[in-house]
Protein backbone atom coordinates (compact mmCIF):
# COMPACT_ATOMS: atom_id res chain seq x y z
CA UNK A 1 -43.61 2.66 -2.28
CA UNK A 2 -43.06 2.23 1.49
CA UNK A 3 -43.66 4.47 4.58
CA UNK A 4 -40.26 3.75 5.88
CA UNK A 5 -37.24 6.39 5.18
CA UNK A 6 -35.33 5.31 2.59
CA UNK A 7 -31.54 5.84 2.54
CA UNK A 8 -29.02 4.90 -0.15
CA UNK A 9 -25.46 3.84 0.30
CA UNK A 10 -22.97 3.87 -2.10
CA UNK A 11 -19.90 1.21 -1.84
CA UNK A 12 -22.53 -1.07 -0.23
CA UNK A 13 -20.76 -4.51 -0.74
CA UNK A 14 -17.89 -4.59 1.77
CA UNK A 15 -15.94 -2.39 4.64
CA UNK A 16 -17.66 0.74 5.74
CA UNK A 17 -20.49 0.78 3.05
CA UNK A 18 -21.76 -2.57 3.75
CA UNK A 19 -21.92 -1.78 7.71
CA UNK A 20 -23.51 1.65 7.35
CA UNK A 21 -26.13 -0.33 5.39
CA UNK A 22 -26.81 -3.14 7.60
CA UNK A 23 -26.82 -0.81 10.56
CA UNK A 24 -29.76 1.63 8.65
CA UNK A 25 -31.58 -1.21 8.08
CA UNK A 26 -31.79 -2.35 11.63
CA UNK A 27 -32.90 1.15 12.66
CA UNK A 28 -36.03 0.77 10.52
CA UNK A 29 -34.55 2.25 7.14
CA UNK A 30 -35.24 1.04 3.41
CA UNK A 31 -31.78 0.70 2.08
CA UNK A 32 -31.12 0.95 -1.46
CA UNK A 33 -27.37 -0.98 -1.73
CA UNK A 34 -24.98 -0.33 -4.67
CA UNK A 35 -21.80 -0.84 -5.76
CA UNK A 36 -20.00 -1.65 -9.02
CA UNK A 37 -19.71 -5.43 -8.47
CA UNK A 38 -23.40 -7.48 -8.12
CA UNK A 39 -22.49 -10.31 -6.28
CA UNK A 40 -21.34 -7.85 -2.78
CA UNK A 41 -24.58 -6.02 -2.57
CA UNK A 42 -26.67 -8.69 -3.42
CA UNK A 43 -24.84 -10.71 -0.62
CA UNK A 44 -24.88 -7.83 1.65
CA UNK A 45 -28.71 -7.21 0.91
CA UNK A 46 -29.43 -10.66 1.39
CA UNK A 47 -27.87 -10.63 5.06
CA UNK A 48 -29.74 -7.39 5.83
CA UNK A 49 -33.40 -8.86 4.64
CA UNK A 50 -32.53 -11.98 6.65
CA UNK A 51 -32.50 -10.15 9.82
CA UNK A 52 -36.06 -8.34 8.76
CA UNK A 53 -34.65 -5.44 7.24
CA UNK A 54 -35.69 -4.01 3.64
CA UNK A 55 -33.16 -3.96 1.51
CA UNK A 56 -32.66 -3.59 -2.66
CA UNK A 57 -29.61 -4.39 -4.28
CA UNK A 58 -28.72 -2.45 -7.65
CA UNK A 59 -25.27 -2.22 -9.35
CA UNK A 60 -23.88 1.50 -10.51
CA UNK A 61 -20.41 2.85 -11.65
CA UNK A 62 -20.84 6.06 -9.36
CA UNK A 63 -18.29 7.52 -12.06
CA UNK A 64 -21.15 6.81 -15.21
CA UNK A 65 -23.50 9.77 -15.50
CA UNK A 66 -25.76 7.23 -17.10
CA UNK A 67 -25.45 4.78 -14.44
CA UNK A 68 -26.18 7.17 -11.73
CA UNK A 69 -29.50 8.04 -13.19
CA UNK A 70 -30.31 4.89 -13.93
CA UNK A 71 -29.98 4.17 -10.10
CA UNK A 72 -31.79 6.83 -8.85
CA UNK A 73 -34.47 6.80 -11.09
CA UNK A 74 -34.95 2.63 -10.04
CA UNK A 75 -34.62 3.99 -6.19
CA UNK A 76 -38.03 6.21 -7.13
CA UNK A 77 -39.47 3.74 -8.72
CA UNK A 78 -39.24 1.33 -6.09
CA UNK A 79 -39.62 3.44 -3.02
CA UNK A 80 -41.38 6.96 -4.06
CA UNK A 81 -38.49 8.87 -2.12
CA UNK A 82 -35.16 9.53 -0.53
CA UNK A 83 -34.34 10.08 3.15
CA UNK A 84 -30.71 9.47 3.23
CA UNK A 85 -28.00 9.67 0.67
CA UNK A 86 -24.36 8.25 1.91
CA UNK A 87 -21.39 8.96 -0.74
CA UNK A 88 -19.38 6.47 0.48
CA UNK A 89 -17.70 4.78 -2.70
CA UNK A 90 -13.96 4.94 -3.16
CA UNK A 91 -10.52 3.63 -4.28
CA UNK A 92 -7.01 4.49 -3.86
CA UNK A 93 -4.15 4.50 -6.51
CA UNK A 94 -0.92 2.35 -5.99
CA UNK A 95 1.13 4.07 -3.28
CA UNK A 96 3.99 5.09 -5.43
CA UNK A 97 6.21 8.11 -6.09
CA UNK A 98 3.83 11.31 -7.33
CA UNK A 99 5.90 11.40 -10.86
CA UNK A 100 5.29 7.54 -10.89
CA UNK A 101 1.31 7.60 -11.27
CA UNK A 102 -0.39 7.17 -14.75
CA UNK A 103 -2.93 10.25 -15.75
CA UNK A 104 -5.28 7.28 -15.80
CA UNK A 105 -4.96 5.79 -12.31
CA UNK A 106 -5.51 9.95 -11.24
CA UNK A 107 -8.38 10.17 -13.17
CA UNK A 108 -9.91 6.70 -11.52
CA UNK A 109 -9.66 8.20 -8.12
CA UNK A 110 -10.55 11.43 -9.39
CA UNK A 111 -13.87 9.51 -11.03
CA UNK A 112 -14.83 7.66 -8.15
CA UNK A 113 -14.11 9.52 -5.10
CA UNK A 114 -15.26 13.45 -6.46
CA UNK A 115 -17.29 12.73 -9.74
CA UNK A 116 -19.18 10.34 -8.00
CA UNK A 117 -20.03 12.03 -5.02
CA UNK A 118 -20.94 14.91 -6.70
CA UNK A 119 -23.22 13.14 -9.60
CA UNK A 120 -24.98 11.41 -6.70
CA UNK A 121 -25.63 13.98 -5.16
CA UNK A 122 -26.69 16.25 -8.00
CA UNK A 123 -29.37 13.51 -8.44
CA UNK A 124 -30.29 13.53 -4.90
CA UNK A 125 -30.89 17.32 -4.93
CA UNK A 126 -33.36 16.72 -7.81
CA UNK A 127 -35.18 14.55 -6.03
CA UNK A 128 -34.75 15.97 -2.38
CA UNK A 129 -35.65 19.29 -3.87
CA UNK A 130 -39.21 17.74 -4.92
CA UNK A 131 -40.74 15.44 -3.07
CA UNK A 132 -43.43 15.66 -0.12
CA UNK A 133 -42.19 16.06 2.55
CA UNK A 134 -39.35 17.88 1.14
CA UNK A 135 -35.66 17.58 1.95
CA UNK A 136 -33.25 14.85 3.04
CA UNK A 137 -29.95 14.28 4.23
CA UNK A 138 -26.53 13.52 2.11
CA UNK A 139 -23.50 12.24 4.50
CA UNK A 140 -20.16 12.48 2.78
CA UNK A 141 -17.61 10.08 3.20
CA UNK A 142 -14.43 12.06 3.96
CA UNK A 143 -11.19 10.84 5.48
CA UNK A 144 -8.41 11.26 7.91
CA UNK A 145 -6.48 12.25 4.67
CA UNK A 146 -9.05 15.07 4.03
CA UNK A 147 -6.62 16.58 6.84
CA UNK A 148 -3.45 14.61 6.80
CA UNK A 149 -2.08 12.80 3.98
CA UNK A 150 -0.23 9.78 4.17
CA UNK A 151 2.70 9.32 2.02
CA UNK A 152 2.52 8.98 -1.45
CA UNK A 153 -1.53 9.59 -1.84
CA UNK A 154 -2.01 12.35 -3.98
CA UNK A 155 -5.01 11.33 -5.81
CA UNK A 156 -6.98 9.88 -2.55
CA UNK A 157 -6.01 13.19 -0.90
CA UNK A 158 -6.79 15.49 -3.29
CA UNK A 159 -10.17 13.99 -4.01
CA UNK A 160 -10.47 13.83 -0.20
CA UNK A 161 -10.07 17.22 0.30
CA UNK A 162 -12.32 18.51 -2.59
CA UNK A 163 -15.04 16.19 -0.85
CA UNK A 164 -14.42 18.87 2.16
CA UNK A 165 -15.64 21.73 -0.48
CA UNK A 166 -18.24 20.00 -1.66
CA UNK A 167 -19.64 19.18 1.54
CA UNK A 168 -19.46 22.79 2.79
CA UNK A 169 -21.26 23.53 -0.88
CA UNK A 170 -23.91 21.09 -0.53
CA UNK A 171 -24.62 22.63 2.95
CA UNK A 172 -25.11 25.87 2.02
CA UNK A 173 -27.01 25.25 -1.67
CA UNK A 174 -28.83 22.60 0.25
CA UNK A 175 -30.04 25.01 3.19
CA UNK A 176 -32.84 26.71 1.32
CA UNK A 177 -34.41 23.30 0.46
CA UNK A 178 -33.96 21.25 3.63
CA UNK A 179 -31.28 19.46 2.64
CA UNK A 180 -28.57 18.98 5.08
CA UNK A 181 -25.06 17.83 3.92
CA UNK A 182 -22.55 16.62 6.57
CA UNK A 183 -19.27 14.54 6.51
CA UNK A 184 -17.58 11.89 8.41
CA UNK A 185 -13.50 11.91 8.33
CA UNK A 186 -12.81 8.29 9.66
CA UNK A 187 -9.24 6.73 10.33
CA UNK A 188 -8.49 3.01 10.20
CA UNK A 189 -11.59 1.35 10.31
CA UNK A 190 -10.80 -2.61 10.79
CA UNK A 191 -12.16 -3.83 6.69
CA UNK A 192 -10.09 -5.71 4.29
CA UNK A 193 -8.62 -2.26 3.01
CA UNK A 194 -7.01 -1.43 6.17
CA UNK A 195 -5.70 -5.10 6.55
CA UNK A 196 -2.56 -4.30 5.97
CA UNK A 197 -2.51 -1.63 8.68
CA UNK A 198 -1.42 -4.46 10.97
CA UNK A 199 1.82 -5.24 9.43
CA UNK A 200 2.98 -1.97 8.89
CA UNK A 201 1.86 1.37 7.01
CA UNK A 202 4.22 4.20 5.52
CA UNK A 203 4.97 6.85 8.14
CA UNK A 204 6.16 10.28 7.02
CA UNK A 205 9.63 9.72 8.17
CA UNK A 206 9.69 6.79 5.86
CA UNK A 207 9.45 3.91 8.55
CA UNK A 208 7.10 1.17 7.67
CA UNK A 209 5.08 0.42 11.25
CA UNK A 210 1.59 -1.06 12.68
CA UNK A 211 -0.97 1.10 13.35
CA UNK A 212 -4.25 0.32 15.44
CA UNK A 213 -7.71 0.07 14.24
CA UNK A 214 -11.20 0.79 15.55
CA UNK A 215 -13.75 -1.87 14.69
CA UNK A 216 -16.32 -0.56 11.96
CA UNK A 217 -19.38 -1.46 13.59
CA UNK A 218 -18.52 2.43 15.34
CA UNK A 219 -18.45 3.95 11.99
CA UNK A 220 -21.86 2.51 10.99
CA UNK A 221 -23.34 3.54 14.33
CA UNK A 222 -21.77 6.94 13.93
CA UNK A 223 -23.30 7.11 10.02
CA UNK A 224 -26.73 6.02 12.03
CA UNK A 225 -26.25 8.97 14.52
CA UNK A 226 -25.94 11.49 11.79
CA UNK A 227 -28.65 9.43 9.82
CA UNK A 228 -31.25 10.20 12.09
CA UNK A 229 -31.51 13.42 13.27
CA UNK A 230 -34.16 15.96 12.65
CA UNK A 231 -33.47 17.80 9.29
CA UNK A 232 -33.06 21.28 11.71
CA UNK A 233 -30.00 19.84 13.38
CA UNK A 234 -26.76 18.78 11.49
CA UNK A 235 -23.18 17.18 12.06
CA UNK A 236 -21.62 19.28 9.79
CA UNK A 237 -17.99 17.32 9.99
CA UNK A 238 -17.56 14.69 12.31
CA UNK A 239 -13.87 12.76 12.84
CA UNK A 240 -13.82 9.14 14.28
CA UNK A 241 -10.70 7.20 14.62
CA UNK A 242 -8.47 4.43 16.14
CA UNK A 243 -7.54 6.61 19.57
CA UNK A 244 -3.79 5.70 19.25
CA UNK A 245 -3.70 5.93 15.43
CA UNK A 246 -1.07 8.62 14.18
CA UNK A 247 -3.20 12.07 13.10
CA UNK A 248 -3.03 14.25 15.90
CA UNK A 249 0.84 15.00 15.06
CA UNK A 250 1.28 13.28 12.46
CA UNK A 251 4.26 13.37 10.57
């Protein structure tokens, strides 16, 4: 058990996941790190603890009912509660013509980016719903594509704008119990996944050219922000982005 809040972050090992998590535990959070692969969270963990923060590393396919259980129910065992839940696992498919993708790279987007979020948070609600003091948080990791797609992205942005739905659905279901839901849309973080921003993305005319990125050190102090306010007060969709990055007219 510990008296600190206790937040859990999802996609822990590397990019955005792996800074919100650091960043939590440097404001004085116990931060439960997952992720599919061990070896990232542990790592990740490991850099936390060394700079005194609390961290606990434990691997879970977001997409595995079983697995998701199995995570939260550790996360109780271990710290008695949850403060903070961040849905922040995800994965693209291979940016190719719509009639080009395979059912089964749709329904691995599908399974990590919605099914996962939502199992999550169904588990977080359970425990939320209970505990003393009662309520908690649940951030949503959205996207830039939640309002703009890129080309050739169905499956990241049609799970990306579900997310939107159930983030507006957690609010309100959530509301009753003290459980705020918000999201954060961000665009072009600087993590290995946007690497290849810098030599040239897919525009919607069909040019290939660089866009800029933001470091992500601003999205984990943005995640923070949210993180720590009082349960009465909410950031019920918050957008953060590379100023010159193509959104705002996108297309």
């Amino acid at each position: 058990m510990t008296e600190r809040k206790v937040a859990l972050v999802t996609g822990a090992g590397t990019g955005i996941g792996k800074a919100a998590a650091l960043a939590l535990m440097q404001h004085g959070f116990a931060v439960v790190l997952t992720g599919r692969r061990k070896e990232p969270i542990e790592a990740a963990a490991a850099e936390g603890q060394a700079l005194g923060g609390d961290g606990l590393a434990l691997a879970c396919d977001v997409s595995d009912p079983a697995s998701v259980k199995a995570l939260f129910a550790e996360t109780m065992r271990v710290y008695g509660r949850l403060d903070v839940l961040f849905n922040n696992a995800g994965m693209g498919a291979p940016a190719v013509p719509l009639e080009d993708l395979t059912v089964a790279q749709w329904q691995s987007v599908v399974g990590a980016n919605l099914t996962g979020t939502f199992l999550c948070t169904q588990e977080a609600f359970r425990i939320m719903k209970a505990q003393v003091p009662r309520g908690g948080r649940i951030i949503n990791n959205g996207s830039i594509s939640a309002h703009a797609p890129r080309p050739f992205s169905a499956p990241y942005t049609a799970t990306k704008h579900a997310i939107t739905g159930l983030t507006k659905s957690t609010s309100l279901d959530g509301r009753a119990y003290d459980i705020a839901c918000g999201q954060i849309d961000i665009g072009n973080a600087a993590t290995d996944m946007t690497e290849r921003m810098t030599d040239g993305v897919r525009q919607a005319d069909g040019s290939v050219r660089p866009e800029p990125r933001m470091p992500v050190e601003h999205v984990a102090d943005a995640v923070v922000a949210m993180a720590t306010l009082p349960l009465d007060v909410n950031v019920q969709f918050m957008t953060i982005m590379a100023t010159k990055m193509p959104f705002v007219g996108r297309g």
